[in-house]
Protein backbone atom coordinates (compact mmCIF):
# COMPACT_ATOMS: atom_id res chain seq x y z
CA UNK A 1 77.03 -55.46 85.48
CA UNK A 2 75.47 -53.39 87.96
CA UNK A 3 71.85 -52.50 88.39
CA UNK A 4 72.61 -48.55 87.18
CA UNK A 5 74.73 -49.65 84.45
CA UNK A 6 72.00 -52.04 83.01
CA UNK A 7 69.32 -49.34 83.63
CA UNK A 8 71.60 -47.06 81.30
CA UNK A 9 72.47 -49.43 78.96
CA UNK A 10 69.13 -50.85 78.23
CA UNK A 11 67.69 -47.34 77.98
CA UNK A 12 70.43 -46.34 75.61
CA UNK A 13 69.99 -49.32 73.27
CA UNK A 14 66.02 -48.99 73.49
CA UNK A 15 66.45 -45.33 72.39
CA UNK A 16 68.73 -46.25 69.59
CA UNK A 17 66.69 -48.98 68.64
CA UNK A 18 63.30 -46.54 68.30
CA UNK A 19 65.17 -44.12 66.33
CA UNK A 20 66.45 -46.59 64.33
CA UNK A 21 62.61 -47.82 63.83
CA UNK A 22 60.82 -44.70 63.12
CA UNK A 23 64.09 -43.89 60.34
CA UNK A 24 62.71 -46.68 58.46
CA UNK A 25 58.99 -46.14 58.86
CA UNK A 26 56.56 -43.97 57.92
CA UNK A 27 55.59 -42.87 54.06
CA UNK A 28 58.43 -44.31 52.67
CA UNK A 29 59.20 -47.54 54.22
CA UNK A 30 63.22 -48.91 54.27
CA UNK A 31 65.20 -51.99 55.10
CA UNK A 32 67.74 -51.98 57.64
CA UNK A 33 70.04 -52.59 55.49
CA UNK A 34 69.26 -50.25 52.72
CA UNK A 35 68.99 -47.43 55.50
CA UNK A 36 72.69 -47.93 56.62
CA UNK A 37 74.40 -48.35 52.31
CA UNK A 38 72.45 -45.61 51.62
CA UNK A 39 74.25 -43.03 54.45
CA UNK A 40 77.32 -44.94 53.92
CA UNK A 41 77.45 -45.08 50.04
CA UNK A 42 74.68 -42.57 49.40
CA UNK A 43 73.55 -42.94 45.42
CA UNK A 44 69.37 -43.52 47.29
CA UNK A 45 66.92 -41.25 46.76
CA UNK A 46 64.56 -42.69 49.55
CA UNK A 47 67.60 -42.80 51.72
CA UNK A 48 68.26 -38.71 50.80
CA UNK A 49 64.86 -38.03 51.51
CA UNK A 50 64.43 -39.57 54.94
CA UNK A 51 67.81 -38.05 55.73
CA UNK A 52 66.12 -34.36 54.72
CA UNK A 53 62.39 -34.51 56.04
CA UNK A 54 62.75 -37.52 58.57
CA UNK A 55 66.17 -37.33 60.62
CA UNK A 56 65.61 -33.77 61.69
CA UNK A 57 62.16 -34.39 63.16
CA UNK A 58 63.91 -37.72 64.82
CA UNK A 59 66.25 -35.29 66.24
CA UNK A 60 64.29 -32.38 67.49
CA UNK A 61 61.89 -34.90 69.10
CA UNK A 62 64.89 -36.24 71.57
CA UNK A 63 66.76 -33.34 72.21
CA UNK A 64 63.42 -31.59 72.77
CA UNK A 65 62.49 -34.73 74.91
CA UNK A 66 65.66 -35.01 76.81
CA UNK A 67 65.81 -31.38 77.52
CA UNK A 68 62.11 -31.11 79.37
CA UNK A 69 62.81 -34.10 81.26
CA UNK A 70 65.83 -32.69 83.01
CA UNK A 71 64.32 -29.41 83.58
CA UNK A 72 61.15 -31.44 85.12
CA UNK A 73 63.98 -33.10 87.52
CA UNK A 74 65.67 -29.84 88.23
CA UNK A 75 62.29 -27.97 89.35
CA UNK A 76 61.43 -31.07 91.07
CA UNK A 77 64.35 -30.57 93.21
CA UNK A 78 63.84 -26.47 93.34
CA UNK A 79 60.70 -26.63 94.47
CA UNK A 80 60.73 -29.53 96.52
CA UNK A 81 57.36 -31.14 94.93
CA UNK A 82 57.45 -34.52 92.67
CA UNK A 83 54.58 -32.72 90.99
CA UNK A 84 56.50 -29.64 89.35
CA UNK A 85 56.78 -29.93 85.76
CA UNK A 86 57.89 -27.14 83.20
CA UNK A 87 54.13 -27.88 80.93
CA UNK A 88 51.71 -27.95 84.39
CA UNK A 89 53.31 -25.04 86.03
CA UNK A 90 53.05 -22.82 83.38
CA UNK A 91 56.31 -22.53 82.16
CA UNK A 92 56.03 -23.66 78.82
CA UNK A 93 53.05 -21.69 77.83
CA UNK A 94 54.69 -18.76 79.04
CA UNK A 95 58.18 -19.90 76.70
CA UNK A 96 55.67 -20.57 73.92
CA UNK A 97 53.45 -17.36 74.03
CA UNK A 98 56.66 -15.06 73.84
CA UNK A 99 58.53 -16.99 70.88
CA UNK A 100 55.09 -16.95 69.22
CA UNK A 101 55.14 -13.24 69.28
CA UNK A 102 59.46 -13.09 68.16
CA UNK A 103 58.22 -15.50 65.20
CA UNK A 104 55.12 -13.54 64.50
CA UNK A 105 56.60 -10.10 64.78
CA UNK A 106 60.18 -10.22 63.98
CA UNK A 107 60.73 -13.41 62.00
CA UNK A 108 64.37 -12.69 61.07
CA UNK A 109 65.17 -13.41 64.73
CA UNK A 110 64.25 -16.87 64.75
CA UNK A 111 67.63 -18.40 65.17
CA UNK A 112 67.30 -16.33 68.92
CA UNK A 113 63.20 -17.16 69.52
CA UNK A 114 64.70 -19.58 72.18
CA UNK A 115 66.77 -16.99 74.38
CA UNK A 116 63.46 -15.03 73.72
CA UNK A 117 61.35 -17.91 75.20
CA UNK A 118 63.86 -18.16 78.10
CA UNK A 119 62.37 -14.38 79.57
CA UNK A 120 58.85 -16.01 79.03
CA UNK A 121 59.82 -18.98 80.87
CA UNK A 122 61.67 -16.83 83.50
CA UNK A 123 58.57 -14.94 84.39
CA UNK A 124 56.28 -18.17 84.45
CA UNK A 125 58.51 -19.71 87.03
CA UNK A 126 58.69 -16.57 88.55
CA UNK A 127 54.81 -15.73 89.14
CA UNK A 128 54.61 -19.42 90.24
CA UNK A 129 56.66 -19.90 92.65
CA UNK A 130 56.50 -16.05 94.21
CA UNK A 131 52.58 -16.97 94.59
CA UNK A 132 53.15 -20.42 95.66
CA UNK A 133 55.30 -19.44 98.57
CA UNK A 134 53.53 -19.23 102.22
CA UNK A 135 56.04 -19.99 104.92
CA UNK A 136 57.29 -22.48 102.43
CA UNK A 137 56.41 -23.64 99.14
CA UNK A 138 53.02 -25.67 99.40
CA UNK A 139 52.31 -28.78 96.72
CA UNK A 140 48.81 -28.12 96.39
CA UNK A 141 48.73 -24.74 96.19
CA UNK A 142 51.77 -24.72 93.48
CA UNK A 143 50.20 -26.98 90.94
CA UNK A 144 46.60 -25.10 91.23
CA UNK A 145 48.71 -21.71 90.74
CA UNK A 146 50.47 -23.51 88.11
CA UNK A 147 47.51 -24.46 86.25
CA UNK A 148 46.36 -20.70 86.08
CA UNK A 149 49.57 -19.45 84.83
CA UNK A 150 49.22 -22.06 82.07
CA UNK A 151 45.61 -21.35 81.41
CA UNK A 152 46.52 -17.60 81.26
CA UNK A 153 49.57 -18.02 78.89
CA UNK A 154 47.71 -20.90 76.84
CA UNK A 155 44.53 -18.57 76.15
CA UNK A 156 46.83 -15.32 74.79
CA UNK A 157 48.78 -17.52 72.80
CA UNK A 158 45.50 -19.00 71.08
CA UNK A 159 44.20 -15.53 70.77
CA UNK A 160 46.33 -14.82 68.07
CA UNK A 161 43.93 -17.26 65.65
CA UNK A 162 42.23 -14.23 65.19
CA UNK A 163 44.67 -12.53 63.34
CA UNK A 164 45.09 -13.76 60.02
CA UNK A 165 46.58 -15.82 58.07
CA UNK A 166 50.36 -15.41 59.13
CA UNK A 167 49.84 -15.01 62.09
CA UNK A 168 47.66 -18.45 62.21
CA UNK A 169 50.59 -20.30 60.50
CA UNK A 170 53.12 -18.73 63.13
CA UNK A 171 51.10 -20.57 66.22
CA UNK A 172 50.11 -23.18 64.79
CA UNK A 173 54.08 -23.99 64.72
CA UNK A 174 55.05 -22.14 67.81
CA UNK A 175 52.19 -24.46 70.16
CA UNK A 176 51.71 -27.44 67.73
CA UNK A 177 53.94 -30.79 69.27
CA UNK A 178 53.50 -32.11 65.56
CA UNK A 179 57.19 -32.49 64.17
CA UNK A 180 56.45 -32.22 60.81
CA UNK A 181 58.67 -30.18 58.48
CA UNK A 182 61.35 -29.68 61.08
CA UNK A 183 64.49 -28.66 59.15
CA UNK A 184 68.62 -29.59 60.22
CA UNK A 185 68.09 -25.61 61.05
CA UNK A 186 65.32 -26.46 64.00
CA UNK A 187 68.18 -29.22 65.12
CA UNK A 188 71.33 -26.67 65.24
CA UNK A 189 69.31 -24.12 67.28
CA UNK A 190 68.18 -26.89 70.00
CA UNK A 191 70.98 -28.72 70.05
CA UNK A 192 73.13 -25.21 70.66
CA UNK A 193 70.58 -23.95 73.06
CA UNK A 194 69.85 -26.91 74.71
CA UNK A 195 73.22 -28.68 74.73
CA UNK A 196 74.16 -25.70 76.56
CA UNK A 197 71.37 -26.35 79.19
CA UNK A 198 72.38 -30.01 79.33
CA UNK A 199 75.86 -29.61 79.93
CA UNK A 200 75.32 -26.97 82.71
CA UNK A 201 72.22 -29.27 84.42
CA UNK A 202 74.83 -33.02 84.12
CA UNK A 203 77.14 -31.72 87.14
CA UNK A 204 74.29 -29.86 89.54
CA UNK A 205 72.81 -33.00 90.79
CA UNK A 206 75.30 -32.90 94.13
CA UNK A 207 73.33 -30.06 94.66
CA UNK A 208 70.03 -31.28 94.37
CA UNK A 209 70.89 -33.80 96.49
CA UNK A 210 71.55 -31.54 99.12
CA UNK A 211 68.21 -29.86 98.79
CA UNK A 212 66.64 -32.56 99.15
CA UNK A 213 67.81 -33.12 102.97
CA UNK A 214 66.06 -29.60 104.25
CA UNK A 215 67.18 -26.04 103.67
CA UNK A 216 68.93 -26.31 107.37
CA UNK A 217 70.34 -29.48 106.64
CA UNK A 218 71.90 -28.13 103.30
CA UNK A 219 72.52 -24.69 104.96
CA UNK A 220 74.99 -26.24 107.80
CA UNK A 221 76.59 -28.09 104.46
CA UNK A 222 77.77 -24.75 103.32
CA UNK A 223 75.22 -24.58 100.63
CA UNK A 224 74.06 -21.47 99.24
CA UNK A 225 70.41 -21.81 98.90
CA UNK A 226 69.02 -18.82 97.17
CA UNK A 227 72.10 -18.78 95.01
CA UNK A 228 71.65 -22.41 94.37
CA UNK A 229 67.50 -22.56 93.86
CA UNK A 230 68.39 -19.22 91.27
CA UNK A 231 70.82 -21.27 89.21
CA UNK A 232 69.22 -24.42 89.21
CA UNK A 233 66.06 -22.42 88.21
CA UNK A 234 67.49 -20.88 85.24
CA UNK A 235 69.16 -24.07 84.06
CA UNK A 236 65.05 -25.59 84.09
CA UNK A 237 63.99 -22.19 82.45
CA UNK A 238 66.60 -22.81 79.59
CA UNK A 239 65.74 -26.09 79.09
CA UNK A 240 62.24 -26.11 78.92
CA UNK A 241 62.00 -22.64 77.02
CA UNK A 242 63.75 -24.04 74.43
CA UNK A 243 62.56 -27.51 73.94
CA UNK A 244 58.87 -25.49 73.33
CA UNK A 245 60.39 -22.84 71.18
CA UNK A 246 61.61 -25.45 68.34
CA UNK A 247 59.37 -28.94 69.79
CA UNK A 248 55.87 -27.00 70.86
CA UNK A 249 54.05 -27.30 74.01
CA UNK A 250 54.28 -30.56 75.45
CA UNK A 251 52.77 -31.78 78.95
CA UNK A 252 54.33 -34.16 81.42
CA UNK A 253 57.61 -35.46 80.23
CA UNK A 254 59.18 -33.85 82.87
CA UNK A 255 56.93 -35.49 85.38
CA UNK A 256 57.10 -39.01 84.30
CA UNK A 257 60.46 -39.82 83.37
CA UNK A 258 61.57 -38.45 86.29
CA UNK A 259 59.63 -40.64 88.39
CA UNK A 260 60.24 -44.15 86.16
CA UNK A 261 63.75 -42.81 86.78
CA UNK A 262 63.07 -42.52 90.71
CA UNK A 263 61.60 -46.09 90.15
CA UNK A 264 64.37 -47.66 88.69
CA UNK A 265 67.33 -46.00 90.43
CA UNK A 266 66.63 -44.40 93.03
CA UNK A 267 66.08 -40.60 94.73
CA UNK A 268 69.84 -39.77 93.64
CA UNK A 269 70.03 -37.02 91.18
CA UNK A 270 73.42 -37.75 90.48
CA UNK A 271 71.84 -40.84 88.34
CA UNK A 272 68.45 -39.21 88.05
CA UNK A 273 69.59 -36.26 85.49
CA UNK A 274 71.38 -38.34 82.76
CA UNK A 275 68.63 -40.86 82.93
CA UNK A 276 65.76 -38.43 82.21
CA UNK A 277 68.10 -37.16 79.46
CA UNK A 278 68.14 -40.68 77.84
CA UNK A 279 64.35 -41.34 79.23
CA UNK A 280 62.81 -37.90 77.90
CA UNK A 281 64.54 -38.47 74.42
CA UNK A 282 63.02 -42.49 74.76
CA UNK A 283 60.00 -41.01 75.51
CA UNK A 284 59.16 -38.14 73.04
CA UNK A 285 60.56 -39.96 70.02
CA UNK A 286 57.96 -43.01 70.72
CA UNK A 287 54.82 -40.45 71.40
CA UNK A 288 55.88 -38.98 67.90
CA UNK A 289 57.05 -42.06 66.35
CA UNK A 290 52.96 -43.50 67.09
CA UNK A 291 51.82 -40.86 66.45
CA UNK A 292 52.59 -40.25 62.98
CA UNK A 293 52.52 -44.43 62.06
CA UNK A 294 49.23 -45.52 63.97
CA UNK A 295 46.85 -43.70 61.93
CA UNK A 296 48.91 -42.81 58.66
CA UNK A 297 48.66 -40.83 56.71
CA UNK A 298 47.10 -39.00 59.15
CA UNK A 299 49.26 -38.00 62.19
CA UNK A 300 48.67 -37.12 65.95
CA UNK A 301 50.35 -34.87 67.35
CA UNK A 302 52.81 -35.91 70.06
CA UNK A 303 51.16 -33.75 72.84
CA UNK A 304 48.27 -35.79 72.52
CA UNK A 305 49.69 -38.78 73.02
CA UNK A 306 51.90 -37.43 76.50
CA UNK A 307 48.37 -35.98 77.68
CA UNK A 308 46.49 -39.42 77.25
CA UNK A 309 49.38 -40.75 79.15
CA UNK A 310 50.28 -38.76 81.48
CA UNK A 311 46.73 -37.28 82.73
CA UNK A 312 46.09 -40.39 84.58
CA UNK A 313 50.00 -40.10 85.98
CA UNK A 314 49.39 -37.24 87.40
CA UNK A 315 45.99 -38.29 88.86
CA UNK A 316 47.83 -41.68 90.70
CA UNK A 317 50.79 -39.29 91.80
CA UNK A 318 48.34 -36.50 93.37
CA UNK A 319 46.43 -39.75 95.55
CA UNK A 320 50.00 -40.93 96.03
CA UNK A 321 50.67 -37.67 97.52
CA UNK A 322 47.84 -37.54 99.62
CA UNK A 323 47.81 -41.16 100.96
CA UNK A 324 51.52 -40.14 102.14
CA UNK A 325 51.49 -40.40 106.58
CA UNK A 326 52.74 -36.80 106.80
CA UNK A 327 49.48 -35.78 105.05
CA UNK A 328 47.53 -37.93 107.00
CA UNK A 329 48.79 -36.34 110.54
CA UNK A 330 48.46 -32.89 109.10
């Protein structure tokens, strides 16, 4: 077996294993055993419960997982910066803070709050990188624009605390990464949504690739690149928008599994896209699956436990960054 395969494989069998894990745990506690006769054979009330109130959390937490990763990978490649990530550079806030206002205003369109977070998204990305652009797009000054945009979008979507009571329940579940109370409903709309973004984001990673070798290298290769930076923009827009319309805002997925995935297999993102698919679902369902068992019954919410992880990431990668020799000439 070859190095990639085993990489796969072993992430694909950790992933089943975790999910398999936080089935059985949790307030009602199951056997192996009795998990699998009771979805066989059914006849087990524990077994119908955890199918109702814990599977669909299990599930929104991967696909929601799997589906920032990539678009952290994709914007990577965009923007050219190991740094970009849909929850720094405002993206997600921007997704959150317009489904927030769908669910608030017009609740009977919550089946479409995610193509309504997409437009949010789309303008995040938008303001970003249109600001971030000077003779090039500039790491530093993209993540410090980024953090604005986030700040900005973050602070209107809290200000709507201060309107009530409905309006209170509507952002606490818009921005809240706890996956409590997620419904087989919350899983059909992301897995539509962002199944569709998956699908379209598994074959683009030729063209990453080729962004990655210099606009004029790609350019001679016959590669479109506004056409191609648009596209895979909007693929990282759909992706992200909707993992924070159903899963809440969550920081940094889609800068670390990217990376491990970097680590493990290389720059390729031919290999790099279906790993942080597997990775960001790995990833998510272990930040909620401690989150909810470590202090039970009490539970923390999974954003918590990606920021206490992936703050210090992000300091090591911004020294990384800066210890690079192309820095050091400049």
């Amino acid at each position: 077996m070859s190095r990639t395969s085993g990489v796969f494989a072993a992430s694909a069998l950790l992933l089943l294993a975790v999910a398999v894990y936080s089935a059985m745990t949790g307030s009602i506690e199951l056997g192996f055993g009795e998990l699998v006769q009771g979805l066989i054979h059914g006849g087990n009330e524990q077994v119908e419960v955890v199918k109702d109130l814990r599977f669909p959390r299990i599930f929104v937490a991967m696909l929601a997982g799997a589906a920032l990763a990539v678009s952290g990978a994709l914007l990577q490649a965009v923007m050219k910066n190991p740094l970009a990530e849909p929850g720094i550079i405002g993206i997600s806030s921007g997704a959150g803070l317009v489904s927030l206002l769908v669910v608030t205003l017009f609740p009977m369109l919550y089946f479409w709050s995610p193509l309504f977070a997409v437009l949010g998204g789309g303008l995040a990305c938008y303001i970003v990188y249109s600001l971030s652009w000077r003779s090039g797009l500039q790491p530093l000054r993209l993540i410090l624009v980024g953090v604005a945009v986030n700040a900005t979008f973050t602070g209107l979507g809290q200000s709507f605390n201060y309107r009530g009571s409905y309006a209170v329940t509507s952002v606490n579940q818009a921005i809240s990464s706890i996956f409590t109370m997620k419904t087989w409903d919350d899983v059909t709309i992301l897995a539509v949504f962002g199944g569709l973004g998956l699908l379209l984001a598994l074959p683009l990673g030729a063209w990453c690739n080729m962004l990655a070798f210099g606009d004029e290298t790609a350019r001679s290769l016959g590669l479109r690149i506004l056409h191609v930076r648009l596209l895979l923009s909007a693929v990282a827009v759909l992706l992200a928008s909707v993992a924070t319309a159903i899963g809440g805002l969550i920081l940094f997925a889609g800068l670390l599994v990217p990376h491990i995935g970097r680590l493990l297999l290389g720059p390729s993102f031919r290999l790099l896209i279906p790993f942080s698919a597997i990775g960001g679902a790995l990833l998510i369902l272990a930040a909620d699956t401690i989150g909810r068992t470590v202090l039970a019954p009490a539970e923390v919410p999974a954003s918590i436990i990606m920021t206490v992880i992936g703050g210090p990431f992000l300091i090591m990668m911004l020294r990384r960054d800066d210890r690079r020799p192309d820095k050091r000439r400049a």
